[in-house]
Every structure is written in C-alpha cells, then in structure tokens.
C-alpha atoms as a PDB file:
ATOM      1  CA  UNK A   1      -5.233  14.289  26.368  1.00  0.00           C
ATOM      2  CA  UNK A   2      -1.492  13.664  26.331  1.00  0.00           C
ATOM      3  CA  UNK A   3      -0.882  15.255  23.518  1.00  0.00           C
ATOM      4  CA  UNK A   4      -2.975  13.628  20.998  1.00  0.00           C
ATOM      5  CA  UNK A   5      -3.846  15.994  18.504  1.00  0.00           C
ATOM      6  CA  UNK A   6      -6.932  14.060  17.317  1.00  0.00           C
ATOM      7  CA  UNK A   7      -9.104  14.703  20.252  1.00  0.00           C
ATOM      8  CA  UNK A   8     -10.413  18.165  22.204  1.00  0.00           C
ATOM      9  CA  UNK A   9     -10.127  18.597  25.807  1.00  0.00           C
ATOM     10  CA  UNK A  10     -13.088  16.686  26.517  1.00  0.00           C
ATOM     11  CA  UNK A  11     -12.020  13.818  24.416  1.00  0.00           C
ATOM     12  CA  UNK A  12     -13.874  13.767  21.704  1.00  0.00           C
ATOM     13  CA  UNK A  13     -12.449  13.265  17.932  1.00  0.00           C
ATOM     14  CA  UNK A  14     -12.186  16.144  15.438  1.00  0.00           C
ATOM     15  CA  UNK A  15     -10.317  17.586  12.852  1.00  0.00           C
ATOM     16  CA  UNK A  16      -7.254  19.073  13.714  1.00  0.00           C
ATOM     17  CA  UNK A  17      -7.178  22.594  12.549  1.00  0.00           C
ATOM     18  CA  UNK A  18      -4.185  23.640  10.856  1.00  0.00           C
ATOM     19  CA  UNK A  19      -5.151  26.759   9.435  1.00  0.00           C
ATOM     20  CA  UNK A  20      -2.649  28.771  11.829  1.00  0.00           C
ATOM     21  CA  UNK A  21       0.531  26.039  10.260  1.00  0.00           C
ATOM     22  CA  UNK A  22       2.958  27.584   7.842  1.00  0.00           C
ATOM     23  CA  UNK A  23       2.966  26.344   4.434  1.00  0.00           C
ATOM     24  CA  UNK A  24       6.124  24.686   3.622  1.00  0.00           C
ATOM     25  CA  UNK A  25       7.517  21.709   1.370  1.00  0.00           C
ATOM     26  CA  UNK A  26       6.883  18.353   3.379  1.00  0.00           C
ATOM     27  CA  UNK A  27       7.765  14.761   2.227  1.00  0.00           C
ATOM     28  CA  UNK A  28       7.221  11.286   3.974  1.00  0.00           C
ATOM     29  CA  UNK A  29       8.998   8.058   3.300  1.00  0.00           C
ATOM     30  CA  UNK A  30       7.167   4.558   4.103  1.00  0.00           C
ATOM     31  CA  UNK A  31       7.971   1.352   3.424  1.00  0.00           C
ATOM     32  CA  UNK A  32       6.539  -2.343   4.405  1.00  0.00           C
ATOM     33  CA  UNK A  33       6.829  -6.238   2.755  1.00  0.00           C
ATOM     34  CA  UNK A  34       4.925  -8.464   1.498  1.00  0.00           C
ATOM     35  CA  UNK A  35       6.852 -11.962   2.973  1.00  0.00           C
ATOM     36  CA  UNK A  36       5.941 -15.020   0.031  1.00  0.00           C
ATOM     37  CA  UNK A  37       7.475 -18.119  -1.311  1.00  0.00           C
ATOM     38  CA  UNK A  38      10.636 -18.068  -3.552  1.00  0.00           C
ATOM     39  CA  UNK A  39       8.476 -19.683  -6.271  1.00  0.00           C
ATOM     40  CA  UNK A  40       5.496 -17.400  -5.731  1.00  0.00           C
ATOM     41  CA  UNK A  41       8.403 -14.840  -6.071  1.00  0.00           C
ATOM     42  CA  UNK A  42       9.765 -15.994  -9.318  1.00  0.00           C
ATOM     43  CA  UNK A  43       6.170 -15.912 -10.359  1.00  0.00           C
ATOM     44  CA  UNK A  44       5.850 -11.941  -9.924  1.00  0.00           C
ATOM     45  CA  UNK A  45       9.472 -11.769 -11.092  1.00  0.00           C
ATOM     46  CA  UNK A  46       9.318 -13.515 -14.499  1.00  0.00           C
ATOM     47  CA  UNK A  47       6.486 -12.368 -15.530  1.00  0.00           C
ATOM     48  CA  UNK A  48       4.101 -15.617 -15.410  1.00  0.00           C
ATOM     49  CA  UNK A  49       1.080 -14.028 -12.729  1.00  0.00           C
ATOM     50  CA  UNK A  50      -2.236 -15.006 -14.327  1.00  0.00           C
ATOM     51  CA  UNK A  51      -3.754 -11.373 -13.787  1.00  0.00           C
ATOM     52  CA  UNK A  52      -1.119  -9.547 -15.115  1.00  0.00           C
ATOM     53  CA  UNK A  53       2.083  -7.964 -14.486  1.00  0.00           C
ATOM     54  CA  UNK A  54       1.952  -7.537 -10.631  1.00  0.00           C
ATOM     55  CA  UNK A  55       4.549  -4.684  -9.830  1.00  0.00           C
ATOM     56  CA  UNK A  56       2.974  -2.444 -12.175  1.00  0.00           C
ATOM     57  CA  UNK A  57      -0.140  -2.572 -10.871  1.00  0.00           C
ATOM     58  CA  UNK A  58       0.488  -2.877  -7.514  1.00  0.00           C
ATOM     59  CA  UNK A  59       3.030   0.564  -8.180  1.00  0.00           C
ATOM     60  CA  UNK A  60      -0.856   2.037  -9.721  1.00  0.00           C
ATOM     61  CA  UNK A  61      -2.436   1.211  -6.561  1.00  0.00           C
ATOM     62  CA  UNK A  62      -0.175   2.338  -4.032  1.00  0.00           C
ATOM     63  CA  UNK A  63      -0.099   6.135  -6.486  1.00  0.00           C
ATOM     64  CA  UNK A  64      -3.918   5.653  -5.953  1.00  0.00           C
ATOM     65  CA  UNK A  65      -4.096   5.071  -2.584  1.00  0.00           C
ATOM     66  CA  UNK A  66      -1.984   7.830  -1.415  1.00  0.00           C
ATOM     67  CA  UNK A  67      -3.946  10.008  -3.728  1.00  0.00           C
ATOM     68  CA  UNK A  68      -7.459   8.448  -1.472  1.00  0.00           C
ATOM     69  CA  UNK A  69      -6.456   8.534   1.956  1.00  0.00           C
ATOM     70  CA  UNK A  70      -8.596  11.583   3.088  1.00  0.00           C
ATOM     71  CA  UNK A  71     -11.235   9.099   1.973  1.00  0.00           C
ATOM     72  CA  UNK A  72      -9.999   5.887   3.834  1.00  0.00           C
ATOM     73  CA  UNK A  73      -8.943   7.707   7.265  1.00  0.00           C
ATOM     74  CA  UNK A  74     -11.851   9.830   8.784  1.00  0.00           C
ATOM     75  CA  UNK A  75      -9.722  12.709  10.052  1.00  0.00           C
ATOM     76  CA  UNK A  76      -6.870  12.478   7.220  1.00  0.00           C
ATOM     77  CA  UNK A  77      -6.804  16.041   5.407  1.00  0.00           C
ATOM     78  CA  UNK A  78      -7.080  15.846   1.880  1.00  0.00           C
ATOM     79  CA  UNK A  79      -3.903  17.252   0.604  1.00  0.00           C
ATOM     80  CA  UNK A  80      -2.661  18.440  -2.658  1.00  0.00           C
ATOM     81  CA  UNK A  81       0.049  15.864  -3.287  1.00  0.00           C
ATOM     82  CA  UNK A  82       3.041  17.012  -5.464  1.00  0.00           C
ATOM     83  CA  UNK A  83       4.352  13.676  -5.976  1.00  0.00           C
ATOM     84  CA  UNK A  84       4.043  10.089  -5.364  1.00  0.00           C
ATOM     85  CA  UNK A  85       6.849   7.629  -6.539  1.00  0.00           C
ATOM     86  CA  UNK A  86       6.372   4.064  -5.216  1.00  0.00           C
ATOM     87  CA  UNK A  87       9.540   1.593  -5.404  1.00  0.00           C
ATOM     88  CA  UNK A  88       8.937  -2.021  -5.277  1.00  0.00           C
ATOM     89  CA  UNK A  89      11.902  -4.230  -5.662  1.00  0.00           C
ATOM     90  CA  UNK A  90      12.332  -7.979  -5.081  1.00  0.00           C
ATOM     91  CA  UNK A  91      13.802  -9.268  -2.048  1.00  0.00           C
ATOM     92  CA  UNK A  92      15.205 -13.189  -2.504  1.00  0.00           C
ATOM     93  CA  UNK A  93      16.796 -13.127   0.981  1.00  0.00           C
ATOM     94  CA  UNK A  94      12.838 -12.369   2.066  1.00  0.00           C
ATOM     95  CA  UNK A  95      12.020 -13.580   0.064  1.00  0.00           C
ATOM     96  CA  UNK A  96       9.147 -11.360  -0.986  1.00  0.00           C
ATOM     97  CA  UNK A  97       8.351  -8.086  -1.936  1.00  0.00           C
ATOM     98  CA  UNK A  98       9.839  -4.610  -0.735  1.00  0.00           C
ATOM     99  CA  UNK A  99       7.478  -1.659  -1.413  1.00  0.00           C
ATOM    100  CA  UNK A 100       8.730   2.139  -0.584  1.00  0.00           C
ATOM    101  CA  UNK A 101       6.678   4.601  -1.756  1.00  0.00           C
ATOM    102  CA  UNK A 102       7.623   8.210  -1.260  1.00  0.00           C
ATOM    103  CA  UNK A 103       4.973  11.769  -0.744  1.00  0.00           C
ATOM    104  CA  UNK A 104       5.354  15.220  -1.024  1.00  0.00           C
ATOM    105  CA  UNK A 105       3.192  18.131  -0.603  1.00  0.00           C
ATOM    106  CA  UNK A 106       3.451  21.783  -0.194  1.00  0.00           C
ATOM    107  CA  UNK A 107       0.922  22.879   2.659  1.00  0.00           C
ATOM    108  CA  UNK A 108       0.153  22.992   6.474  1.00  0.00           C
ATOM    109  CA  UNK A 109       0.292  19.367   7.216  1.00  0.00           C
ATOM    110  CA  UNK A 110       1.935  16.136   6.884  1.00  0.00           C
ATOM    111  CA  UNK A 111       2.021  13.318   4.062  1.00  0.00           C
ATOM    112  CA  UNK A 112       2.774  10.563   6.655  1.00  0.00           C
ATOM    113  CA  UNK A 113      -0.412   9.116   6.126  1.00  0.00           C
ATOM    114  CA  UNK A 114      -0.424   9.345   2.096  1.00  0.00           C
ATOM    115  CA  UNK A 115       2.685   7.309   2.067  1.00  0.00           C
ATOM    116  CA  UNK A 116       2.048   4.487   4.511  1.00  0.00           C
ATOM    117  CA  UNK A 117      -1.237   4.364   2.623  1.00  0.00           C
ATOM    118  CA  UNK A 118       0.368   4.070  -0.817  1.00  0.00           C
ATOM    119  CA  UNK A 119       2.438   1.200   0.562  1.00  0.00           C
ATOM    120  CA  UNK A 120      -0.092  -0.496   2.344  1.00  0.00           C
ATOM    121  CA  UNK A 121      -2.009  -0.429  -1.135  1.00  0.00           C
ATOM    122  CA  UNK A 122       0.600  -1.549  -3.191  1.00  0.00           C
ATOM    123  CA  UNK A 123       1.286  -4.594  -0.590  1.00  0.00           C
ATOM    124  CA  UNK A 124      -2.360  -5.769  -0.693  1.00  0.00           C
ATOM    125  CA  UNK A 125      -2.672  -5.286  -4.380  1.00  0.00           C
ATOM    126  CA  UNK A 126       0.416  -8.162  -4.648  1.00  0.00           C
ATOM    127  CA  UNK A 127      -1.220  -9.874  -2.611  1.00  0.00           C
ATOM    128  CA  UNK A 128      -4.546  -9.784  -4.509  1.00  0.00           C
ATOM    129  CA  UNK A 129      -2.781 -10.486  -8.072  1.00  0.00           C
ATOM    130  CA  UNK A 130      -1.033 -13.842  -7.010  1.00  0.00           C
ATOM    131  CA  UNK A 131      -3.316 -14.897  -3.379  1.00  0.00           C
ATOM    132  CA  UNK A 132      -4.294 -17.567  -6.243  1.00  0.00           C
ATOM    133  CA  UNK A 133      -1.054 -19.538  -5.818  1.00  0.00           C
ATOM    134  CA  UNK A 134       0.091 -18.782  -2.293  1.00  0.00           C
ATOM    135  CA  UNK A 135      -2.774 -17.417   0.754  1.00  0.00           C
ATOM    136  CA  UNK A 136       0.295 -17.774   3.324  1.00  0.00           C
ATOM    137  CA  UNK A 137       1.847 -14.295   2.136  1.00  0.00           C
ATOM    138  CA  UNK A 138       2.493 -11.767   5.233  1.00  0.00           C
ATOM    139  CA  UNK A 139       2.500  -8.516   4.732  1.00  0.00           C
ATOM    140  CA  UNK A 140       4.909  -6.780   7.059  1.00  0.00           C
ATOM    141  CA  UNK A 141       6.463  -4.072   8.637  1.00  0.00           C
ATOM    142  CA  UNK A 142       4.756  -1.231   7.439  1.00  0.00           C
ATOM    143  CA  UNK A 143       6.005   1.999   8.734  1.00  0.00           C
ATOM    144  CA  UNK A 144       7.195   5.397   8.425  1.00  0.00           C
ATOM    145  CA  UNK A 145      10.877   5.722   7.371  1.00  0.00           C
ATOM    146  CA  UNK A 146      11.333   9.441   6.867  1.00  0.00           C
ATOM    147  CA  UNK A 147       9.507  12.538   7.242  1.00  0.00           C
ATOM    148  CA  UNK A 148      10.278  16.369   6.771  1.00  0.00           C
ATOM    149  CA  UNK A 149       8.977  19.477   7.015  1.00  0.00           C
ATOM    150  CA  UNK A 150       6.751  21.500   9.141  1.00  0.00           C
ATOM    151  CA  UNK A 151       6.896  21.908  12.642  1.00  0.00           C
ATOM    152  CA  UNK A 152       7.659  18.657  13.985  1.00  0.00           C
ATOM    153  CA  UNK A 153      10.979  19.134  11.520  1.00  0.00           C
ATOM    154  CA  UNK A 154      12.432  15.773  10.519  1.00  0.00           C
ATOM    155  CA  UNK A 155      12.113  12.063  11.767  1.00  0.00           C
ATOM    156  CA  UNK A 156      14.236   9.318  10.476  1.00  0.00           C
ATOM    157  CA  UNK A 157      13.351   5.582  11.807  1.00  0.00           C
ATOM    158  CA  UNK A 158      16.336   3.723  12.889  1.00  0.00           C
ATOM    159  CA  UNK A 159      17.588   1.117  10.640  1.00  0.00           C
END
C-alpha cells in the first residue's frame, strides 16, 4: 500500500508491529503557533489572563499530552517517555505564541507523535485560557522539526 506502514496488504488498519526494531535512544522535535493580537499578547505576557498564568499551564498540558497520545491516536504505541521539555516563548513580530516541545524515549519506535501532540496541547490550552478576550487566534504550523533515532535515522525540516 505504498508504503504505509499503518495498513496490511489488504488495506486494512492495524498496529504496526515493532517487536523485530532495535531498541535505541530516539528524540523528536515539534513545534507550531498560536497567531493572536499584540494586546491579547501582552495579556499572556504580563501576567493579567483571568484564569491564570497561561504559559505555565499550557507548558502542563503539552507534558500531559505527550504523556496521552497512545490514548488520543488509535494506533499510537504507548511509549515509555524519558523526557518531555516544552518551550513556549513570545513572538511580537507574530505576534503570538511559539510552542516547541521536545520527546525522548528509549525503545523500538518513534516519539514523533508524542511531541506534535505535546505542542498541539499546549497551543489549544492558550487558546482555552484567553479565547475570552480574542476567538480570532490561529493556531499554526504545527509540525515536526527534528527527529532521531531508529531506522529511519534522522530528519531535520528545512527552515
């Protein structure tokens, strides 16, 4: 089926077994935006959203959503994550938001999927905390920016 690992020969969906993969150290690097306002901005920035302080609990949910997406995507192995850092620094030239979050595991598959699900998290959750002042927020380009180990060996999106 042209190479997509997700389906047999006849086409249906399964598991892909990776019981035959080496174990080795693997890390993936996502990152996506979350697009808002310069005052909605200054809002997260100094401190003043009504439900709290927004990049910390946004950084909480993306940690949380890495640690749940065997639970979110049906044939997403759970993994036993080693790490999840998530970065999320204001952008005024956005201006918005930019959330990187960052995966690693030791084992016979990929985190790819942990760390665009941290990020995608994270960029809902600031969207959540401050939707009160400003529903025209986009999140944006979500997508993987590095991953290594395994097989496949290493990917780096172009800049």
């Amino acid at each position: 089926m042209n190479g997509l690992t997700h389906f047999d020969a006849s086409g249906q969906a399964h598991m892909v077994d990776v019981s035959d993969k080496d174990i080795t150290d693997r890390i993936a690097v996502a990152e996506g935006f979350v697009q808002m306002t310069s005052e909605t901005l200054a809002i997260i920035t100094d401190g003043r959203a009504r439900k709290g302080d927004v990049l910390v609990v946004a950084q909480l949910a993306g940690i949380m959503g890495a640690k749940r997406a065997a639970d979110l995507i049906p044939l997403c192995h759970p993994l036993p994550i080693s790490k999840v850092a998530l970065s999320l620094t204001p952008a005024p030239d956005l201006p918005g938001i930019r959330v990187e979050a960052t995966v690693k595991t030791t084992g016979q598959t990929g985190v790819e999927m942990e760390a665009l699900t941290a990020v995608s998290t994270a960029c809902l959750t600031i969207y959540d905390m401050v939707k009160a002042v400003e529903k025209a927020m986009e999140i944006k380009d979500i997508r993987l920016v590095l991953k290594d180990g395994g097989k496949s060996g290493r990917y780096e999106a172009a800049k």
